[in-house]
Structures are given as C-alpha cells and as structure tokens.
C-alpha atoms as a PDB file:
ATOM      1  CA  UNK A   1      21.827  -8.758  16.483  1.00  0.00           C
ATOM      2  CA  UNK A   2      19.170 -10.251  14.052  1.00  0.00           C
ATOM      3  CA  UNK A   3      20.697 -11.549  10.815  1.00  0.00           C
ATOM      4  CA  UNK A   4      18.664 -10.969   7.594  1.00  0.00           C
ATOM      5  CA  UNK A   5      18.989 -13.263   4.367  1.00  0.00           C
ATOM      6  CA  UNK A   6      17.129 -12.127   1.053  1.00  0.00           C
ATOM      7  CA  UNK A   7      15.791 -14.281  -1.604  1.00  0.00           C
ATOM      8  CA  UNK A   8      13.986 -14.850  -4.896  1.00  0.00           C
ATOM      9  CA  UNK A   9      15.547 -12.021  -7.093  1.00  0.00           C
ATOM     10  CA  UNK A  10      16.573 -12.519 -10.660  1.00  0.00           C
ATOM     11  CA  UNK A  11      16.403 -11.793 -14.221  1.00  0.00           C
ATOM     12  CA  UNK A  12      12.940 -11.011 -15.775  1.00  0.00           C
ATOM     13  CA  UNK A  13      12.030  -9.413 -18.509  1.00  0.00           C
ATOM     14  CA  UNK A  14       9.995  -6.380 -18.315  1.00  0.00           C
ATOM     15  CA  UNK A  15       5.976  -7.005 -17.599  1.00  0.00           C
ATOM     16  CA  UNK A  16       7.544  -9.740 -15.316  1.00  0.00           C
ATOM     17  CA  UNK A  17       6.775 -10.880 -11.634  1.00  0.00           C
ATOM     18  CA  UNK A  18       8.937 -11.740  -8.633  1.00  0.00           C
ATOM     19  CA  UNK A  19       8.401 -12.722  -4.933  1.00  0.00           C
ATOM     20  CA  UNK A  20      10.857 -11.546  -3.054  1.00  0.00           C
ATOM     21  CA  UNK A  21      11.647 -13.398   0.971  1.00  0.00           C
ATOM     22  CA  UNK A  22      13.348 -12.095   3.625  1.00  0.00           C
ATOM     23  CA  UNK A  23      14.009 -14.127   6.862  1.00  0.00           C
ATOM     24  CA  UNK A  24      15.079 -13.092  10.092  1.00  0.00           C
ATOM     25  CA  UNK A  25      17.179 -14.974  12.450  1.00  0.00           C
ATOM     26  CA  UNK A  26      14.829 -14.285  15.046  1.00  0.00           C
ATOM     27  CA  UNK A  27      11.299 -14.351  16.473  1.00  0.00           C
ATOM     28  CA  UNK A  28      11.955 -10.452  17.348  1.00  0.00           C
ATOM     29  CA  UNK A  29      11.652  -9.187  14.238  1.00  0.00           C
ATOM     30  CA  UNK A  30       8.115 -10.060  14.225  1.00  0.00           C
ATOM     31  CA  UNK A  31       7.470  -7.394  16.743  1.00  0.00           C
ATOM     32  CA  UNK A  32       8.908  -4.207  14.518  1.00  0.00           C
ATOM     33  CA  UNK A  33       7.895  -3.074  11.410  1.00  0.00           C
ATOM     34  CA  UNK A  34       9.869  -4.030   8.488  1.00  0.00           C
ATOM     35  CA  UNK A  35      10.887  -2.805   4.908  1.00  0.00           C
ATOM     36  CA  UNK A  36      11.944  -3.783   1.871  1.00  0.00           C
ATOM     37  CA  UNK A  37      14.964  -1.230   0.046  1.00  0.00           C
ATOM     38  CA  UNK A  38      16.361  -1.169  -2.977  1.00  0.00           C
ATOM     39  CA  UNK A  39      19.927   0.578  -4.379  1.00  0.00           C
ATOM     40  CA  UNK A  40      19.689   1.152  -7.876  1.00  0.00           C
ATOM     41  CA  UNK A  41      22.877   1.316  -9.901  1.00  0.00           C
ATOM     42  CA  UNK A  42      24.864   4.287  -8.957  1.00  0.00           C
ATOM     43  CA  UNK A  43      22.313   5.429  -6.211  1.00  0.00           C
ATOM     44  CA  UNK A  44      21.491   5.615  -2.541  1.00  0.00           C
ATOM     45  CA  UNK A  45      19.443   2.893  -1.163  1.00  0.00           C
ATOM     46  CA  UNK A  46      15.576   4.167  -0.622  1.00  0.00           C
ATOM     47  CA  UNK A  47      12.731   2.435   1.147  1.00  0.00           C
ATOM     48  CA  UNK A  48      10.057   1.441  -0.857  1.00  0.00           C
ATOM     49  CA  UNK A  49       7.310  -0.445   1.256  1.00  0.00           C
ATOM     50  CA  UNK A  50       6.602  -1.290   4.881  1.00  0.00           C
ATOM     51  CA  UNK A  51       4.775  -3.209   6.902  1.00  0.00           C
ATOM     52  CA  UNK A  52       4.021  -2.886  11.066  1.00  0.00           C
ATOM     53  CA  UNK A  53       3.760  -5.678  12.610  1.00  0.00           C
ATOM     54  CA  UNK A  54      -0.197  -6.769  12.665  1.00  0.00           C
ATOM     55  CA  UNK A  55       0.192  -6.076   8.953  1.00  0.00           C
ATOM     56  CA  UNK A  56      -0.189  -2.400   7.931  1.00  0.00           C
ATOM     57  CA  UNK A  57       1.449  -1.741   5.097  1.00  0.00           C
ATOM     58  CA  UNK A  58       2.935   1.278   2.866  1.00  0.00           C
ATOM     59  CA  UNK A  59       4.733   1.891  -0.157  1.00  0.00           C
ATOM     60  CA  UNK A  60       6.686   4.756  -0.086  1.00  0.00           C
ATOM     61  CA  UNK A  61       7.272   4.688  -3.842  1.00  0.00           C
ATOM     62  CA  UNK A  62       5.012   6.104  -5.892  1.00  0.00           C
ATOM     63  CA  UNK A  63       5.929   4.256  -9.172  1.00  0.00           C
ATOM     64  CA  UNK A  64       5.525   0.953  -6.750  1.00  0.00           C
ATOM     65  CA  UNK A  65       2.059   1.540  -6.071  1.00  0.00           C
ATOM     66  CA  UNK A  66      -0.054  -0.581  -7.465  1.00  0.00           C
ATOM     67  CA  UNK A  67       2.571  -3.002  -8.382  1.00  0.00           C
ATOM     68  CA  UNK A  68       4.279  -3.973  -5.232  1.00  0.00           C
ATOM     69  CA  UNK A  69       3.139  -5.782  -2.342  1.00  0.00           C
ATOM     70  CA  UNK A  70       4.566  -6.040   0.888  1.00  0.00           C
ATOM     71  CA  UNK A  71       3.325  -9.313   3.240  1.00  0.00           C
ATOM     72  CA  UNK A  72       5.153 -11.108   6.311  1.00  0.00           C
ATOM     73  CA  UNK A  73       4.781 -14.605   7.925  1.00  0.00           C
ATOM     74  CA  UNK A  74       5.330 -13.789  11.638  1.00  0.00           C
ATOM     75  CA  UNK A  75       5.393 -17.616  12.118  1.00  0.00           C
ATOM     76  CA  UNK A  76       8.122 -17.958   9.653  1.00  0.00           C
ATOM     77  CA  UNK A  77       9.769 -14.679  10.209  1.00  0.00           C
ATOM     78  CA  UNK A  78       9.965 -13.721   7.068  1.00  0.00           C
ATOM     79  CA  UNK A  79       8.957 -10.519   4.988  1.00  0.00           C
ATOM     80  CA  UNK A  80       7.621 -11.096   1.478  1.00  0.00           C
ATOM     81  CA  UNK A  81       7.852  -8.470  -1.663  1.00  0.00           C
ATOM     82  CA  UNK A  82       5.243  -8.998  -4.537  1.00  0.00           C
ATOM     83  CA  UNK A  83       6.491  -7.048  -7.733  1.00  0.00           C
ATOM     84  CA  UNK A  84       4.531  -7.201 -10.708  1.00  0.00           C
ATOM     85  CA  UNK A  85       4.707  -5.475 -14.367  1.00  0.00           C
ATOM     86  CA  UNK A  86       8.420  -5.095 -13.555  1.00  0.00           C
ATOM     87  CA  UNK A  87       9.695  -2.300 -15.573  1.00  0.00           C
ATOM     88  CA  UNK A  88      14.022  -1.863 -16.309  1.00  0.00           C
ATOM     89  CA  UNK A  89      13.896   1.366 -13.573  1.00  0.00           C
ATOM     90  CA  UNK A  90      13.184  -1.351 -10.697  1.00  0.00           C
ATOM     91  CA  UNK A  91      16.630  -2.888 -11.452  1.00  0.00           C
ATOM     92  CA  UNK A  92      18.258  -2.695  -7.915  1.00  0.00           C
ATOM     93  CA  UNK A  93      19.842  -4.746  -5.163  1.00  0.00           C
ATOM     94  CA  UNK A  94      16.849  -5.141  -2.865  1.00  0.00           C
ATOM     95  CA  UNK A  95      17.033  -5.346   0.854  1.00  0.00           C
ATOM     96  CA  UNK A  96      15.342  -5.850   4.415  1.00  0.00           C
ATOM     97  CA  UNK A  97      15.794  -3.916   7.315  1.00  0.00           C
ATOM     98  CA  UNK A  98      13.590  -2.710  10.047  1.00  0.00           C
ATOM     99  CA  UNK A  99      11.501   0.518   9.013  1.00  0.00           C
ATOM    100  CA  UNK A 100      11.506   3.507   8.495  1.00  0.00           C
ATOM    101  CA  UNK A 101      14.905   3.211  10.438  1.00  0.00           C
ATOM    102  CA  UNK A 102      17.095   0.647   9.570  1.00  0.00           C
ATOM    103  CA  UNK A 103      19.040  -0.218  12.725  1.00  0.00           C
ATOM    104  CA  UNK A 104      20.447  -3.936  12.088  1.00  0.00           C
ATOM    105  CA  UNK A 105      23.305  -5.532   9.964  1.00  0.00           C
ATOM    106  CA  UNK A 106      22.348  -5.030   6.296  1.00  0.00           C
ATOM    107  CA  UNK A 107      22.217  -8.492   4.689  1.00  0.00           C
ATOM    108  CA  UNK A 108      23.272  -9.572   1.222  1.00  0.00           C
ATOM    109  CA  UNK A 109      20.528  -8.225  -0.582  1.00  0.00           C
ATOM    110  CA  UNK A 110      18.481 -10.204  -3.269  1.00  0.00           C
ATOM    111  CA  UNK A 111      19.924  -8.413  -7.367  1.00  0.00           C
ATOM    112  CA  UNK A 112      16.420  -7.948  -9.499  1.00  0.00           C
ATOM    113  CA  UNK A 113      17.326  -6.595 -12.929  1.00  0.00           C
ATOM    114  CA  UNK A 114      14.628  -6.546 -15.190  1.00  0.00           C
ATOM    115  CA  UNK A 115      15.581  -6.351 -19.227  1.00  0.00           C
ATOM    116  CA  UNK A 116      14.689  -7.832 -22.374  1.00  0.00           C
END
C-alpha cells in the first residue's frame, strides 16, 4: 500500500498563490497517473487535475483552468499543484490519490482556505 503525505496548504488571501506537494512512499506511483482532490466544506470530494505518468495533464475543473497547474517529480515521487488568483470558493482540504480512480489510503490532506 503506497502512503501519501500532502503539503504546502495554508491561509492566503484571495488573488493569492500556493504550491501544493504530494509524496508517495514509493517509486510505483510514478508509473500511474495521479490527481489532486479537494472537499470543500460540507461537500463530496471532486477531482480537479491529473496528470499520466510521462506528464499529460488535465483539469477537470472548469473554474481551475487557467489557474491551476498540475506537475510531478518522478525522481522525487512527488505530485505538485500550482494555484494561482486563489479565490474563497477554492477553500477545501486538498488531496492525492491515483486518478481518475482513487484506489489507495487517502492521506491527511493539505487545508487551503483562502479569505481576506
């Protein structure tokens, strides 16, 4: 089972930028595409960008496009989120799981609320 630790969120204020990581305990995870999820307050967790693993990327939500950027370090085994002009409605718990299917152990999550 790979184990999946999430870093970098925090408090900005809106207009703000975060890098999010996530690292995998394992070289595996470098062979599956992964994803980056959030769970706003009160709702269901929802992908919002992938990436394969030779680098293809998506981002499933449409008020993330254009803002977000999904990267990974194969070498380091780690997933990166870019998230500029944060705006309050990307307040969530942000995660990392394999996508579009989400098969391991969810980790921790990284919190990013964004308010003034």
């Amino acid at each position: 089972q790979v184990q999946l630790v999430e870093s970098g969120g925090g408090l900005v204020q809106p207009g703000g930028s975060l890098r999010l990581s996530c690292t995998a305990s394992s070289s595996i995870a470098s062979a599956y595409s992964m994803g980056w999820y959030r769970q706003p307050p009160g709702q269901q967790r929802e992908l919002v960008a992938s990436i394969t693993s030779v680098g293809i990327t998506i981002v499933y939500k449409d008020s993330a496009k254009g803002r977000f950027t999904i990267s990974r370090d194969n070498a380091k085994n780690t997933v990166y989120l870019q998230m500029n002009n944060l705006r309050p409605e990307d307040t969530a718990v942000y995660y990392c799981n394999k996508a579009p299917r989400p098969s391991w152990d969810w980790g921790q999550g990284t919190q990013v609320t964004v308010s003034s």
